[in-house]
Protein backbone atom coordinates (compact mmCIF):
# COMPACT_ATOMS: atom_id res chain seq x y z
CA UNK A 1 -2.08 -26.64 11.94
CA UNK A 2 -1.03 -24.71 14.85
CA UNK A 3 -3.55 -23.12 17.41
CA UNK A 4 -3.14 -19.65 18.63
CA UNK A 5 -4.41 -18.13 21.30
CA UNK A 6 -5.25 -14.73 21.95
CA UNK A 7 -5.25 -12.25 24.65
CA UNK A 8 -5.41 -8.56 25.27
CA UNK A 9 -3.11 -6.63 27.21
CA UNK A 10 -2.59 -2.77 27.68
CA UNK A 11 -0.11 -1.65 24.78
CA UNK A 12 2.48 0.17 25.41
CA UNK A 13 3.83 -0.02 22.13
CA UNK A 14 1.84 2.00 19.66
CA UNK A 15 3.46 5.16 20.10
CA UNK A 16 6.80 3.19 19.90
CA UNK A 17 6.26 2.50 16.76
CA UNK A 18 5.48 5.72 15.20
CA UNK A 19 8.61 7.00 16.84
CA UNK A 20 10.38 4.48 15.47
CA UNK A 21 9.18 5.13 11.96
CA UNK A 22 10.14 8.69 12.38
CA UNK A 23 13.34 7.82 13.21
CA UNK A 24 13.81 5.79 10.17
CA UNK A 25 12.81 8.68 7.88
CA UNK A 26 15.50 10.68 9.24
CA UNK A 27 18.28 7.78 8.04
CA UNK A 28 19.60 7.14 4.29
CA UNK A 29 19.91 3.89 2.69
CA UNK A 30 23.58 3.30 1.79
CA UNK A 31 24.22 0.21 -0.34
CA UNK A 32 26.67 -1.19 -3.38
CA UNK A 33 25.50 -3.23 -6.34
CA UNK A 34 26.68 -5.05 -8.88
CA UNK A 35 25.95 -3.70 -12.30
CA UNK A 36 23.67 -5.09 -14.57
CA UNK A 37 22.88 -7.01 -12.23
CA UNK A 38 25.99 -9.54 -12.32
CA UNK A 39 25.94 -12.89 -10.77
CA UNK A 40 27.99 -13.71 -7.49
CA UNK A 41 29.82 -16.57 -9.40
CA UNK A 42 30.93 -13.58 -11.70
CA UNK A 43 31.96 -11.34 -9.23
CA UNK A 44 35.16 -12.70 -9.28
CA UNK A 45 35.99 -11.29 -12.80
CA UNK A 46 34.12 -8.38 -12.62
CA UNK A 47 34.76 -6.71 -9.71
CA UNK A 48 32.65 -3.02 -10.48
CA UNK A 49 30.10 -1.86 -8.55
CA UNK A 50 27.67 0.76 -8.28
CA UNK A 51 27.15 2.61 -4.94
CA UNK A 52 23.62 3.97 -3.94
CA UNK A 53 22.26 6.64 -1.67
CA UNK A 54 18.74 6.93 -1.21
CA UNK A 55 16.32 8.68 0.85
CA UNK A 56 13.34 7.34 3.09
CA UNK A 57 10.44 9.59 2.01
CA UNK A 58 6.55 10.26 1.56
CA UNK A 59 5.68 6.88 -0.30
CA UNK A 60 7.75 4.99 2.29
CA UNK A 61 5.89 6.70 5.07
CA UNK A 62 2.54 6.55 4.10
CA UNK A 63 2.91 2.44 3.35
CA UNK A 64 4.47 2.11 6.72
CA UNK A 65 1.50 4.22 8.34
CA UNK A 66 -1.12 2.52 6.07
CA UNK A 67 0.19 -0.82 7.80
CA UNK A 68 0.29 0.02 11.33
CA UNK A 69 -3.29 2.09 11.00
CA UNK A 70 -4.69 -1.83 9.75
CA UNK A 71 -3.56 -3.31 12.61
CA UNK A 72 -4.49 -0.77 14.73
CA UNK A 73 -8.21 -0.62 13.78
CA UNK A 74 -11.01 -3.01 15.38
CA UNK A 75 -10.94 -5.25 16.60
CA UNK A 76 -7.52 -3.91 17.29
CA UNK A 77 -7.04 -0.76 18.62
CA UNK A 78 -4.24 1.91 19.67
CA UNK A 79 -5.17 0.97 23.54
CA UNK A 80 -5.28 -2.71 22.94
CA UNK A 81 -2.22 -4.92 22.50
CA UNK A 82 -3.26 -8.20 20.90
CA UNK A 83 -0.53 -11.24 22.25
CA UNK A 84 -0.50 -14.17 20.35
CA UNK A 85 0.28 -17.79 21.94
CA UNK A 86 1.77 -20.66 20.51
CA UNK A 87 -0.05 -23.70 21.81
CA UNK A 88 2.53 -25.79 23.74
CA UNK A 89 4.60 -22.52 23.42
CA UNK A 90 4.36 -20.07 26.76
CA UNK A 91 5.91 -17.05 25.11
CA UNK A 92 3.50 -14.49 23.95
CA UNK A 93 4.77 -12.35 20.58
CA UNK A 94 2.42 -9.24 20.12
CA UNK A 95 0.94 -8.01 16.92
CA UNK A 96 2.73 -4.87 17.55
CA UNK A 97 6.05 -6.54 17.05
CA UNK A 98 4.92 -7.65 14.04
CA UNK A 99 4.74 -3.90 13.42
CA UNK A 100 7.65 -2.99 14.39
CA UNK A 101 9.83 -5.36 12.73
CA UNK A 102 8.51 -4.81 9.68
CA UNK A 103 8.67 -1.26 9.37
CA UNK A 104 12.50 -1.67 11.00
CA UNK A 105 15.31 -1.20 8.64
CA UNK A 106 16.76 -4.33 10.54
CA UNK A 107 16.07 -7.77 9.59
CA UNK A 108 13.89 -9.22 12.15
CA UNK A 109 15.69 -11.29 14.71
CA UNK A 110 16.03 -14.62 15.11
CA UNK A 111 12.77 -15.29 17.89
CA UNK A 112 10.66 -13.31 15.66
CA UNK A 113 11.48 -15.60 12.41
CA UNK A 114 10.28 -18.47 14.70
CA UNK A 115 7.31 -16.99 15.24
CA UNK A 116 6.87 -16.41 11.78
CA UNK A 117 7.05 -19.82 10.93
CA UNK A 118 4.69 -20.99 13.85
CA UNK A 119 1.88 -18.97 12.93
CA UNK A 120 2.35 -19.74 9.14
CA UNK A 121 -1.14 -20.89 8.45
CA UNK A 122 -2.31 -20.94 11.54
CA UNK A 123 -6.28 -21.13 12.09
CA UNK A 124 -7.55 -17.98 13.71
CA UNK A 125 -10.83 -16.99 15.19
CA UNK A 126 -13.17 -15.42 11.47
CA UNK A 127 -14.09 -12.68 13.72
CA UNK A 128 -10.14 -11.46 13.86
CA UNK A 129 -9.36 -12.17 10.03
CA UNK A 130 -6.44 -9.27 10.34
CA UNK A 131 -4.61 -11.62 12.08
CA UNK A 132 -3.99 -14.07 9.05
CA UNK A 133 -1.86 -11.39 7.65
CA UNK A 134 0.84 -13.13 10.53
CA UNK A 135 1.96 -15.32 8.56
CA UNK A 136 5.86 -15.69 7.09
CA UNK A 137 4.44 -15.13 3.12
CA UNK A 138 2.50 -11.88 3.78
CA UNK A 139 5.06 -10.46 6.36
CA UNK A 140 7.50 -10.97 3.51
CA UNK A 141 5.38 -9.31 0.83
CA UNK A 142 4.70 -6.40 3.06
CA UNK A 143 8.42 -5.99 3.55
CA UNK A 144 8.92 -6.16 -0.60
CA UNK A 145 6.13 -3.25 -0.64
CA UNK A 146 7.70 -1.03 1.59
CA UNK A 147 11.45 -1.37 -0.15
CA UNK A 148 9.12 -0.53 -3.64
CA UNK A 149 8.09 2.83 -2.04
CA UNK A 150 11.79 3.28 -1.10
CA UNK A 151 12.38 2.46 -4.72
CA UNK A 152 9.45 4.98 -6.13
CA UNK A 153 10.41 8.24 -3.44
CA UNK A 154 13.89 7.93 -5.25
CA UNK A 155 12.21 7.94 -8.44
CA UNK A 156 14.12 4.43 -10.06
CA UNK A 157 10.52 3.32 -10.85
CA UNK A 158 7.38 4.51 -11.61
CA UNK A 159 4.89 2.53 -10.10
CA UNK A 160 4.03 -0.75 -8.97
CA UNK A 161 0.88 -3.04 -8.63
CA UNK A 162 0.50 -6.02 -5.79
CA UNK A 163 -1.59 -8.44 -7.10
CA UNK A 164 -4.08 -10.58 -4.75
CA UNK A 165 -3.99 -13.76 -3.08
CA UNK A 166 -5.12 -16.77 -5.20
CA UNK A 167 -5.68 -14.29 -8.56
CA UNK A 168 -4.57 -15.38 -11.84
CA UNK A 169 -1.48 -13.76 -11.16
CA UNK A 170 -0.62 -15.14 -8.29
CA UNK A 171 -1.08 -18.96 -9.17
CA UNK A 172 1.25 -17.81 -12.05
CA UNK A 173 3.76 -17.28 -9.68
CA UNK A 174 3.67 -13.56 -10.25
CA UNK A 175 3.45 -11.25 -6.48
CA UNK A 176 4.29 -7.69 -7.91
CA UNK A 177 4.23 -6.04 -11.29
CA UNK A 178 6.90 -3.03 -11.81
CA UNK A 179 6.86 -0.52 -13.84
CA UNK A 180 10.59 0.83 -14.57
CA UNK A 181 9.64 3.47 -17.24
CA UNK A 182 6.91 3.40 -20.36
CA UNK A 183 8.62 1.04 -22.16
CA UNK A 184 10.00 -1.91 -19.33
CA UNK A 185 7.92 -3.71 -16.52
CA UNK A 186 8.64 -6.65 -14.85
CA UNK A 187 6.99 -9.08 -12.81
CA UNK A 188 8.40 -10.48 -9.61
CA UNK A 189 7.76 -13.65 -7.13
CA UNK A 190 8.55 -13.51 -3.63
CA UNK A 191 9.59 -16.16 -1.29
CA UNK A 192 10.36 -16.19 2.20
CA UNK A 193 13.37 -18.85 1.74
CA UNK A 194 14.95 -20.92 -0.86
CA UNK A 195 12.52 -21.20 -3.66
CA UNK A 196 12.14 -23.56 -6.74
CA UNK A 197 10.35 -21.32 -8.65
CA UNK A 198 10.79 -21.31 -12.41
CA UNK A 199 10.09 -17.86 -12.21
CA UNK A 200 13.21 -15.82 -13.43
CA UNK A 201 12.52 -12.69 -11.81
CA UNK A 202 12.26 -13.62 -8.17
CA UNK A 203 13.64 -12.74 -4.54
CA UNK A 204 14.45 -15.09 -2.62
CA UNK A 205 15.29 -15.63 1.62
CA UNK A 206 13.30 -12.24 1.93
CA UNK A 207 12.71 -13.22 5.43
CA UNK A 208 16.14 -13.09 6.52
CA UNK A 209 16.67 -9.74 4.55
CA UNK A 210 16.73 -6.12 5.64
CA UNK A 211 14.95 -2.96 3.92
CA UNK A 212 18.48 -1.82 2.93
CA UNK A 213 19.68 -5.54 1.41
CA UNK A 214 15.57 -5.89 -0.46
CA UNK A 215 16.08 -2.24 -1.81
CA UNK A 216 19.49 -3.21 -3.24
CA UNK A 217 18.07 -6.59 -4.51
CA UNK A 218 15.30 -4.97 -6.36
CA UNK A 219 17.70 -2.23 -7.91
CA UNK A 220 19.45 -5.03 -9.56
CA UNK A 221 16.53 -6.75 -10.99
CA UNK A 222 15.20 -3.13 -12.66
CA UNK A 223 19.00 -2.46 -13.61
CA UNK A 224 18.62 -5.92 -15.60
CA UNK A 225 15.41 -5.35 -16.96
CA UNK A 226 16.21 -1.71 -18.24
């Protein structure tokens, strides 16, 4: 289990961020899919596609907000910049770059993915229980919800529910429940990287994916469930 150690620094970053998130609500999502949601060893014979253009909006917003206000209350705050150590590691990664890359449109890069995977599981101080949400699985889930609110301001679904850690749900392999329209819902597993997961309905290597490539990857799976 890794160790982490903590220390607090002036930030500098907080207003970066919600610059930054203004700045992404001014940009459209441009992508292609396959209809139907066609398998890459199809592609080959079936060469349509179906091109998107959607809008960053109030439900993306207020998710992105609702995430950087968490990590922004105590013990955090909008003065203090928590930096988290590796043991054996002397690079510090702040919680605010946790922030930032997940509200960027970018996949995170490659440093950040190592940190990721260092702090998986790592055992924090109880008073600071915020900080187990560093981890690869919930940075990953977070990322899914914010491409759903994408998917709900451009009105391809109607809602969505996230279910919690270690429910029922969860140990069925189940991380999100859509709801496409009154008649078609679907629920979906999420996984960092490769996966074995029997689960049908699942994204996969969300780590490694943008907003852009998880908002195309869930248009798919409602195109195939509709």
């Amino acid at each position: 289990m890794s160790q982490i150690k903590l220390t607090n620094l002036p930030n500098q970053n907080f207003n970066l961020l919600t610059r930054r998130l203004e700045s992404n609500l001014a940009q459209q999502l441009s992508f292609e899919t396959c209809p139907y949601n066609v398998k890459k060893k199809s592609r080959v014979k079936d060469t349509r596609t179906q091109q998107y253009y959607f809008s960053l909006a109030e439900n993306y917003k207020n998710k992105a907000l609702a995430f950087i206000d968490e990590l922004t209350q105590e013990p955090f705050s909008q003065n203090t910049n928590f930096q988290i150590q590796i043991k054996g590691n002397t690079k510090q990664v702040s919680v605010f770059s946790w922030l930032d890359n997940l509200i960027s449109l970018k996949a995170p890069d490659k440093d950040f993915k190592e940190f990721l995977e260092l702090s998986e599981n790592a055992g924090f101080d109880k008073s600071i229980k915020k900080l187990h949400r560093i981890n690869k699985g919930q940075f990953c889930e977070d990322r899914v919800e914010l491409a759903l609110n994408i998917l709900l301001d451009n009105r391809v679904i109607e809602s969505y529910t996230r279910f919690k850690q270690h429910s029922k749900e969860d140990k069925e392999g189940k991380d999100f429940r859509i709801v496409i329209d009154d008649e078609t819902q679907i629920d979906i597993d999420v996984k960092a990287g490769n996966s074995s997961s029997s689960n049908d309905i699942k994204l996969t290597n969300v780590q490694h994916k943008s907003l852009t490539e998880l908002v195309a990857n869930l248009t798919e799976l409602c195109q195939k469930a509709s």
